[in-house]
N, C-alpha and C. Protein backbone atom coordinates (compact mmCIF):
# COMPACT_ATOMS: atom_id res chain seq x y z
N UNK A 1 0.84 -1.18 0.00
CA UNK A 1 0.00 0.00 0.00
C UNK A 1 0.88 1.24 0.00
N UNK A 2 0.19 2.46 -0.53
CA UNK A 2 0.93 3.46 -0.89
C UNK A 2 0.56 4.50 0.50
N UNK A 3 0.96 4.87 0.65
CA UNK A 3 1.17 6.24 2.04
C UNK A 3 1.53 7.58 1.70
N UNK A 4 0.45 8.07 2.09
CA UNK A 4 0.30 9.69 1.74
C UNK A 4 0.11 10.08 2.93
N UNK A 5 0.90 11.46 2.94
CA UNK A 5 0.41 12.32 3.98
C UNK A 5 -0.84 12.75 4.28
N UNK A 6 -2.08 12.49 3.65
CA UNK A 6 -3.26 13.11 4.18
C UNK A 6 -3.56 12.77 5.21
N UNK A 7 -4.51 13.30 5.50
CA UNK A 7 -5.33 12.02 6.76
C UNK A 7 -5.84 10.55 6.41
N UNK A 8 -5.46 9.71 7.25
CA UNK A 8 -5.83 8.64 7.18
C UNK A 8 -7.36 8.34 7.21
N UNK A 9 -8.19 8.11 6.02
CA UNK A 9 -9.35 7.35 6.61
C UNK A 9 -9.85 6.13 7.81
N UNK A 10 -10.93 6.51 7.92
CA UNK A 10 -11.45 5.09 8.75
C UNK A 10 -11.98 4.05 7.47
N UNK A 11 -11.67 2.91 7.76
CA UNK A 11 -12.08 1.77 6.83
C UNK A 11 -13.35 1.19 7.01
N UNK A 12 -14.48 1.86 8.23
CA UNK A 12 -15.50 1.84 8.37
C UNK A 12 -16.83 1.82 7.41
N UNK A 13 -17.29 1.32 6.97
CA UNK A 13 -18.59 1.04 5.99
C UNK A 13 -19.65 0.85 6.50
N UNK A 14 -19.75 0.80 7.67
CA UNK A 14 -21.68 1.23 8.79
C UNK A 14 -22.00 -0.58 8.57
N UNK A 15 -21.23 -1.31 8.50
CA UNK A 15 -21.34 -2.53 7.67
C UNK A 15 -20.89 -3.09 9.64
N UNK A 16 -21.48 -3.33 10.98
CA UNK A 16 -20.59 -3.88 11.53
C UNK A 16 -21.13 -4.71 12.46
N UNK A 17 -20.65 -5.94 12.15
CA UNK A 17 -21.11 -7.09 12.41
C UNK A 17 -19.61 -7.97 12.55
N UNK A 18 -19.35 -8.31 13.95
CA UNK A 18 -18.38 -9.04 14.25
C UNK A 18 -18.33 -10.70 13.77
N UNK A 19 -17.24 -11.32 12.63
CA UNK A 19 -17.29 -12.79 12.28
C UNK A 19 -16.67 -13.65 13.25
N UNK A 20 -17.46 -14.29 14.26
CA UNK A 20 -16.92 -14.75 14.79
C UNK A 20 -15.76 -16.24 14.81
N UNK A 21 -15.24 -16.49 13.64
CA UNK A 21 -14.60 -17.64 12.96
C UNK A 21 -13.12 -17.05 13.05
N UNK A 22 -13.45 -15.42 12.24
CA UNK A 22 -12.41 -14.75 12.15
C UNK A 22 -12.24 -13.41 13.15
N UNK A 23 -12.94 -13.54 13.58
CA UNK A 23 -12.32 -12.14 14.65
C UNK A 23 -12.39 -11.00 13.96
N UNK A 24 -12.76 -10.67 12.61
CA UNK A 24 -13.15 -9.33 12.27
C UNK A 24 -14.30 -8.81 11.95
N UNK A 25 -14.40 -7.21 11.55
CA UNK A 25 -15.81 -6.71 11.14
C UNK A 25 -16.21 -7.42 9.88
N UNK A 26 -17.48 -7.53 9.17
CA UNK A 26 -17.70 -8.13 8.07
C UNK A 26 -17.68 -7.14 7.18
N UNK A 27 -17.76 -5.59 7.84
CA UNK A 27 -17.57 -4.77 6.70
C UNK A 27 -16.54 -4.45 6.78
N UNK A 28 -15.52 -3.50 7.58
CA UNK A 28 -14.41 -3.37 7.38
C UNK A 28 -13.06 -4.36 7.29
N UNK A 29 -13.57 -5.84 7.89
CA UNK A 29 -12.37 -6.35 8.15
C UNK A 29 -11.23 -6.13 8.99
N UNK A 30 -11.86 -4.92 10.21
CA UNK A 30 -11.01 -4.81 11.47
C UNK A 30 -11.30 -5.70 12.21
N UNK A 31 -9.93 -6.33 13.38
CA UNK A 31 -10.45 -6.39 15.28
C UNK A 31 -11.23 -5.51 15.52
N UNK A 32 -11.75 -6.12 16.79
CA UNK A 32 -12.24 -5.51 18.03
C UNK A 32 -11.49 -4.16 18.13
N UNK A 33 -10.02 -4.54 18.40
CA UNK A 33 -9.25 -4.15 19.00
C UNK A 33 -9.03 -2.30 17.92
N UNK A 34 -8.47 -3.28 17.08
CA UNK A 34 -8.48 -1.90 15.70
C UNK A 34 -9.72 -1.08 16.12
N UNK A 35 -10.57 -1.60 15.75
CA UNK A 35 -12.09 -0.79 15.55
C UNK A 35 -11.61 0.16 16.76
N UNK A 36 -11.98 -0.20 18.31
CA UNK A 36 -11.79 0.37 19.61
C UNK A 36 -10.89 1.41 19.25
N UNK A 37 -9.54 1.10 18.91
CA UNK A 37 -8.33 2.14 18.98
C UNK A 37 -8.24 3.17 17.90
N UNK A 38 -9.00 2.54 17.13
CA UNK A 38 -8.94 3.89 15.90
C UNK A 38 -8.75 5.26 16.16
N UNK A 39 -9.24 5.92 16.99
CA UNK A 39 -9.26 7.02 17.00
C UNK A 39 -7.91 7.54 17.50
N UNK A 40 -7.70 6.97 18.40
CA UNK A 40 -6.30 7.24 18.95
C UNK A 40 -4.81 6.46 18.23
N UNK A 41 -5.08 5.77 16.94
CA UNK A 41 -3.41 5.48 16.65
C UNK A 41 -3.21 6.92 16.00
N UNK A 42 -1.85 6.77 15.63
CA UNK A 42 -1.23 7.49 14.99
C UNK A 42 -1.00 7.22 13.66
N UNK A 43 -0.69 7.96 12.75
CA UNK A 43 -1.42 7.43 11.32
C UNK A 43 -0.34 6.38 10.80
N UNK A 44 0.79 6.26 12.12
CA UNK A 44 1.56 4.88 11.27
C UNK A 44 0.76 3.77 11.24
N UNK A 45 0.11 4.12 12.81
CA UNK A 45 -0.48 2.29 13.22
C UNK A 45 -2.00 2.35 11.88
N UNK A 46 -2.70 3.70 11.83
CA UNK A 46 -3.60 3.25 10.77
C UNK A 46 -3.25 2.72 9.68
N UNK A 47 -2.13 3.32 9.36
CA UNK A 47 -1.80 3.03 8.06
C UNK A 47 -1.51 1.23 7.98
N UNK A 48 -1.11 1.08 9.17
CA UNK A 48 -0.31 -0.81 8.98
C UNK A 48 -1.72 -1.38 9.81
N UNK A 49 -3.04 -1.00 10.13
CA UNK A 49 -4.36 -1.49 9.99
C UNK A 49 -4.86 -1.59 8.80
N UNK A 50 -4.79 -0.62 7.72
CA UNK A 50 -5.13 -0.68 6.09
C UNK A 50 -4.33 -2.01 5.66
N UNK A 51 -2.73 -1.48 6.23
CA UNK A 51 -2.02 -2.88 5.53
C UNK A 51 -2.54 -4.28 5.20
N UNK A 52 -3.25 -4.74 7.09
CA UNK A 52 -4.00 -5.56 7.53
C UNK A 52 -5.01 -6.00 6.96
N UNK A 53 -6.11 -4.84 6.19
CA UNK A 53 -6.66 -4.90 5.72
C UNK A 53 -7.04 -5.24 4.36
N UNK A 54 -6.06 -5.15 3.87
CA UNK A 54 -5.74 -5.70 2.53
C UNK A 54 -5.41 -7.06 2.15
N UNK A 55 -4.19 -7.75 3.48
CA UNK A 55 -3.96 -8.99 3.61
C UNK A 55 -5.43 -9.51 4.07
N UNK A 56 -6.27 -8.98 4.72
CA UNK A 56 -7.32 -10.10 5.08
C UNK A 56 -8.57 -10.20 3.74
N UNK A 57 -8.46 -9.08 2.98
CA UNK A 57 -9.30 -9.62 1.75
C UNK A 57 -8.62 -10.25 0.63
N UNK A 58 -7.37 -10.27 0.57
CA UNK A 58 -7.12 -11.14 -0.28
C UNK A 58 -6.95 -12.54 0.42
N UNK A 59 -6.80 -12.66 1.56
CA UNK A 59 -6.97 -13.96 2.70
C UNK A 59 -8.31 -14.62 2.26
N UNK A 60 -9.73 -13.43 2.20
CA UNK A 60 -10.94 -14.00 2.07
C UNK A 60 -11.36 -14.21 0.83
N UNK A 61 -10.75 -13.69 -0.22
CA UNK A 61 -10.60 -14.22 -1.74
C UNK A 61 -9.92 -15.34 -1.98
N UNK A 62 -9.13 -15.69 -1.54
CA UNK A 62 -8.67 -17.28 -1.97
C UNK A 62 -9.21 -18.41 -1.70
N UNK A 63 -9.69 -17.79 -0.11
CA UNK A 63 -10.62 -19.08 0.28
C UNK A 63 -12.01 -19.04 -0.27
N UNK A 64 -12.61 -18.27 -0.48
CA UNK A 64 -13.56 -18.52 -1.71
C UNK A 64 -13.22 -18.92 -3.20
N UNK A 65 -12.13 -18.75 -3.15
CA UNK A 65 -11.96 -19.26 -4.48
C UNK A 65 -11.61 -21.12 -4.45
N UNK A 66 -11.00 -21.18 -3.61
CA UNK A 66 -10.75 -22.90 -3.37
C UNK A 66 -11.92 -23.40 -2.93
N UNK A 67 -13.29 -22.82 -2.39
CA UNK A 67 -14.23 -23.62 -2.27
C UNK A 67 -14.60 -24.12 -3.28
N UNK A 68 -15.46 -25.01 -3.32
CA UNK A 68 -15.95 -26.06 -4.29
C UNK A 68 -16.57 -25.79 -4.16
């Protein structure tokens, strides 16, 4: 992922419903934990939550793709 100085968005989509298999939102694909702290990281830690966020949808694309 690319990093710009702006402000960091929230990855929030009003979408939030905890998976409990995986431990994240179903819309954003945060923790608990993320979600909770958002407001207070600093835009490194958001930025390496986006990171996170990226590894977990391409995490949830493969395994849909290997289902049968």
């Amino acid at each position: 992922m690319t990093h710009d100085t702006a402000s960091v968005p929230s990855p929030c989509i009003d979408v939030c419903r905890m998976n409990a298999a995986t431990g994240w939102c179903e819309g954003c694909l945060r923790t608990i934990d993320e979600i909770a702290g958002w407001s207070s990281f600093d835009d490194t830690r958001k930025h390496a939550v986006w990171d996170a966020i990226e590894a977990r949808h391409t995490q949830l694309l493969t395994a849909q793709r290997e289902r049968p």
